[in-house]
C-alpha atoms as a PDB file:
ATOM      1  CA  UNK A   1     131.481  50.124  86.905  1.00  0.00           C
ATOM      2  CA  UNK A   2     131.137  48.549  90.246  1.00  0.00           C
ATOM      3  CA  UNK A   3     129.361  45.370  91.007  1.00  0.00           C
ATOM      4  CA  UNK A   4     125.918  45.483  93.017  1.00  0.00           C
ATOM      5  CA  UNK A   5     127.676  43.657  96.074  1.00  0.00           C
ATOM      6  CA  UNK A   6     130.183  46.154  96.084  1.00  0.00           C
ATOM      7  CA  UNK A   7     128.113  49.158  95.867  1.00  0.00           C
ATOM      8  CA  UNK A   8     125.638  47.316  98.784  1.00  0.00           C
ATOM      9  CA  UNK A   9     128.937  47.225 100.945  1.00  0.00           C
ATOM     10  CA  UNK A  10     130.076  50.957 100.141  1.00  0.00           C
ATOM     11  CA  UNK A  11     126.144  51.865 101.160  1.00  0.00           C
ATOM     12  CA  UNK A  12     125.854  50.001 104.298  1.00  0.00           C
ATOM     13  CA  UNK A  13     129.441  51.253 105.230  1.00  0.00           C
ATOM     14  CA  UNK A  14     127.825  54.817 105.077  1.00  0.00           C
ATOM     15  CA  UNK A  15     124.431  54.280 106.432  1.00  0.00           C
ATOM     16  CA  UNK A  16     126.338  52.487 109.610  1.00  0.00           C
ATOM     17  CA  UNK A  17     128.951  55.951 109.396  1.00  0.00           C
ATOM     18  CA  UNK A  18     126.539  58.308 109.446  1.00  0.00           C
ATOM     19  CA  UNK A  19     124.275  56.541 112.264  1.00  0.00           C
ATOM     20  CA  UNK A  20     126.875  56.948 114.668  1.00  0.00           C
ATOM     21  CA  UNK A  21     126.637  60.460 114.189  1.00  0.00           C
ATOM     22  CA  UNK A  22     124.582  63.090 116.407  1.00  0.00           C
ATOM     23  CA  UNK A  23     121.242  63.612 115.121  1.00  0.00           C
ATOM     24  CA  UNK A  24     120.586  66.985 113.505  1.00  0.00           C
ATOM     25  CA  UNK A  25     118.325  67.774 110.018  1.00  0.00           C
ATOM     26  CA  UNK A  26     121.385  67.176 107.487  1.00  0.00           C
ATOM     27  CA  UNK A  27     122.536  63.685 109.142  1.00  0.00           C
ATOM     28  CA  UNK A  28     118.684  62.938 109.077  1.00  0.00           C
ATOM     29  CA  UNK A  29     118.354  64.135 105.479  1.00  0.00           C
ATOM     30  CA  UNK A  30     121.932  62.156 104.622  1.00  0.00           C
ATOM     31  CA  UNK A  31     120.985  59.168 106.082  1.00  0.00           C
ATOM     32  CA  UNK A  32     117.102  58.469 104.345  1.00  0.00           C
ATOM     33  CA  UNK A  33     118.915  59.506 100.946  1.00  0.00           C
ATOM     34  CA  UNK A  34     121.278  56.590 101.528  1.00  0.00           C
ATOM     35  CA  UNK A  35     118.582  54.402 102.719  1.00  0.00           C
ATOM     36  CA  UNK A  36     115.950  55.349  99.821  1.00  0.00           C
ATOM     37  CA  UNK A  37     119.551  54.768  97.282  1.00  0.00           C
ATOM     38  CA  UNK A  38     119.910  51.215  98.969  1.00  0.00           C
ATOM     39  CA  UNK A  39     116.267  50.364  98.574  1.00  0.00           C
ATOM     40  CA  UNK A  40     116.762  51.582  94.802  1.00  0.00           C
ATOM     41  CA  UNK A  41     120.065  49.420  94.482  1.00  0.00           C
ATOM     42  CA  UNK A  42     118.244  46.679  95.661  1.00  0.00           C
ATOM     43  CA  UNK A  43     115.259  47.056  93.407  1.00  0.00           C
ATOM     44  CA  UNK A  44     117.294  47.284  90.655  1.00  0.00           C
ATOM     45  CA  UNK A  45     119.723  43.922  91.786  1.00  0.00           C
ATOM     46  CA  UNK A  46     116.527  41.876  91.967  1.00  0.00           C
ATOM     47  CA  UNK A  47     115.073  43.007  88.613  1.00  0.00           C
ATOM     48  CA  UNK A  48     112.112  45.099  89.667  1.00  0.00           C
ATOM     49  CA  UNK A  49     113.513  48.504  88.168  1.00  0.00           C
ATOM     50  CA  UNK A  50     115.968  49.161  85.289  1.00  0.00           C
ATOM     51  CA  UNK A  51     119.388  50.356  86.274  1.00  0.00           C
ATOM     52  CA  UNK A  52     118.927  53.502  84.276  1.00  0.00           C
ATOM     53  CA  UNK A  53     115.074  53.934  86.187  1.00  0.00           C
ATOM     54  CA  UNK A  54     117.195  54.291  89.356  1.00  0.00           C
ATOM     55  CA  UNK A  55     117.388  58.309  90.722  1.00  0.00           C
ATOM     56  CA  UNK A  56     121.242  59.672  89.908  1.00  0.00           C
ATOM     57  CA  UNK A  57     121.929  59.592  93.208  1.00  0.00           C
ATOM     58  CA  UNK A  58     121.550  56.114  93.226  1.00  0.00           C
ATOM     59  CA  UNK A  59     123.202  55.606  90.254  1.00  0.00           C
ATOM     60  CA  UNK A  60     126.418  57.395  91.291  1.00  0.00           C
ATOM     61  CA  UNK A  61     127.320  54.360  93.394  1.00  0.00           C
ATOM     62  CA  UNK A  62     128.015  52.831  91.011  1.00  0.00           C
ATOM     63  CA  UNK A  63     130.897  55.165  89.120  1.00  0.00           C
ATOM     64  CA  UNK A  64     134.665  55.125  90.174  1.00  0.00           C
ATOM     65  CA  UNK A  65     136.227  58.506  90.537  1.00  0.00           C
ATOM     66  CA  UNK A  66     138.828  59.053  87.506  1.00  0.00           C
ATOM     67  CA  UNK A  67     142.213  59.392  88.620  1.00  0.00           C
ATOM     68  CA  UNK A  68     142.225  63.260  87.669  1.00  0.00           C
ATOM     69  CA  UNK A  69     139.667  63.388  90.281  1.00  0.00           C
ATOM     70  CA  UNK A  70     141.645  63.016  93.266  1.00  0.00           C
ATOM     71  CA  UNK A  71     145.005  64.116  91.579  1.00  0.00           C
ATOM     72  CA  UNK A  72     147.055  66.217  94.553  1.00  0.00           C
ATOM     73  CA  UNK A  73     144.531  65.364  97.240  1.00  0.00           C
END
């Protein structure tokens, strides 16, 4: 499982991705999901919620993909 600095990084990585983009409903949708995760991450990093409190979505940041998961891609 990743670290919370790590998963910070991967999230702000995104957020700043998917701002560059043109604004439509799905990039707006994408891009308060990653915010509202963050927020979440952060809670959880500074002891205010329980990791397992966090939504799944949030959670997944925190999961490596298995190597069968990208086998042949």
């Amino acid at each position: 499982m990743k670290n919370f600095d790590r998963v910070l990084e991967t999230v702000d990585f995104n957020i700043d991705m998917f701002s560059n983009y043109p604004n439509s409903a799905w990039n707006t949708q994408t891009l308060e999901k990653l915010r509202n995760d963050k927020a979440q991450i952060l809670q959880a990093q500074s002891g205010q919620i329980e990791f397992d409190k966090m939504t799944s979505s949030a959670r997944q940041w925190f999961y490596s993909m298995p190597a069968w998961g990208t086998y042949g891609t």
